[in-house]
Protein backbone atom coordinates (compact mmCIF):
# COMPACT_ATOMS: atom_id res chain seq x y z
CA UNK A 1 8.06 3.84 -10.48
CA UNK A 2 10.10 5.62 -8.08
CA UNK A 3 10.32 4.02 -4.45
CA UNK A 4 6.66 3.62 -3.33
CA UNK A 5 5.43 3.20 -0.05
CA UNK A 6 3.41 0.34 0.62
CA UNK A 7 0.78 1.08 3.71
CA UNK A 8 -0.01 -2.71 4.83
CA UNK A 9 -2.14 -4.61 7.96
CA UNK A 10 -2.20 -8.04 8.28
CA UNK A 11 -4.75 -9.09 5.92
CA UNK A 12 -4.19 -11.18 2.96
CA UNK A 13 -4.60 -8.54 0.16
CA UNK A 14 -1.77 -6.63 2.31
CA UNK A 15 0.02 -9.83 1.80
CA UNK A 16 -0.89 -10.42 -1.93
CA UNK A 17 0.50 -6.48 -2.80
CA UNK A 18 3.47 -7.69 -1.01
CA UNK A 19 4.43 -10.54 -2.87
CA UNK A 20 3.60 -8.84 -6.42
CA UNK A 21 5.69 -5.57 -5.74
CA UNK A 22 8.33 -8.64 -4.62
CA UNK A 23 7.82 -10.13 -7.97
CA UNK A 24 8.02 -7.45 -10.07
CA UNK A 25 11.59 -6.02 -8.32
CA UNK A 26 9.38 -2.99 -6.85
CA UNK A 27 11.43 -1.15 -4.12
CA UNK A 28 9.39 0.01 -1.77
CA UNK A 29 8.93 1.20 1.95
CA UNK A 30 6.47 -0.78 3.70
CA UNK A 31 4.69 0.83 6.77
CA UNK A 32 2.19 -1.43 9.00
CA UNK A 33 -0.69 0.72 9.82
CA UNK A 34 -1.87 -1.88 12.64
CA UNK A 35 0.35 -0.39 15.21
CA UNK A 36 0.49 3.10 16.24
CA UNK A 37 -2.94 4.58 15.25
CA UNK A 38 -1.82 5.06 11.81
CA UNK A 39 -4.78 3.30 10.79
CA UNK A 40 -6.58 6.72 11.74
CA UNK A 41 -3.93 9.12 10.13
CA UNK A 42 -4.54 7.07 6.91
CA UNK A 43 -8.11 8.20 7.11
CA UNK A 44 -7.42 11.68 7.49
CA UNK A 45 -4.35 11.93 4.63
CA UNK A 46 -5.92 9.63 1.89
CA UNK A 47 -10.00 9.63 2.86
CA UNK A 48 -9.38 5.76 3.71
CA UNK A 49 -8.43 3.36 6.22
CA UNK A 50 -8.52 0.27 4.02
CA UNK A 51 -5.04 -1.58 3.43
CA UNK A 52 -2.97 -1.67 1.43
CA UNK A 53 -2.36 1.57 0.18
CA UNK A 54 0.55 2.19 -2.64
CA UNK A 55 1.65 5.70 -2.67
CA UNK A 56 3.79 6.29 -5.38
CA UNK A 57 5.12 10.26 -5.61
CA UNK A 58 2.00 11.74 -5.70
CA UNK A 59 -0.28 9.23 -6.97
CA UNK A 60 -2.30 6.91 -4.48
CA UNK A 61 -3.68 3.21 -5.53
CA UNK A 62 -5.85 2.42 -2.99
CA UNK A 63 -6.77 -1.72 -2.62
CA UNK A 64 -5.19 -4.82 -4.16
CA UNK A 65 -7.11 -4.89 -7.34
CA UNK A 66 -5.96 -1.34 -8.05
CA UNK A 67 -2.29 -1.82 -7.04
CA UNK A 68 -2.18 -4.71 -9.73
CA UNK A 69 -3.73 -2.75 -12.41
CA UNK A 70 -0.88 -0.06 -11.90
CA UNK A 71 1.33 -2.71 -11.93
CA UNK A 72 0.44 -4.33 -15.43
């Protein structure tokens, strides 16, 4: 995996994709989309304003569950 980008609020599954990209030695960039209206540009660039997002070159793993079955 190349360095993702993590798109993160402050909810727990944010949280929970944090800690297993931490676990795992994942580099990523991590972008809060509770500040700045991002919450709306993720809506218009991925169809979705639900966090966390992993973008990883160009594929997109949208929700916790998903981002740990990319991970495994």
């Amino acid at each position: 995996m190349e360095e993702a980008t993590l798109f993160v609020d402050d909810g727990e599954e944010s949280k929970a994709a944090e800690a297993e990209l931490a676990k795992r030695g994942i580099r990523y960039r991590r972008v809060d989309i509770s500040v700045n209206g991002l919450r709306g540009w993720l809506l218009f660039e991925y169809g979705t304003a639900k966090a966390p997002i992993l973008v990883d070159g160009n594929s997109v793993f949208i929700g916790l569950e998903e981002i740990k079955k990319v991970l495994r």
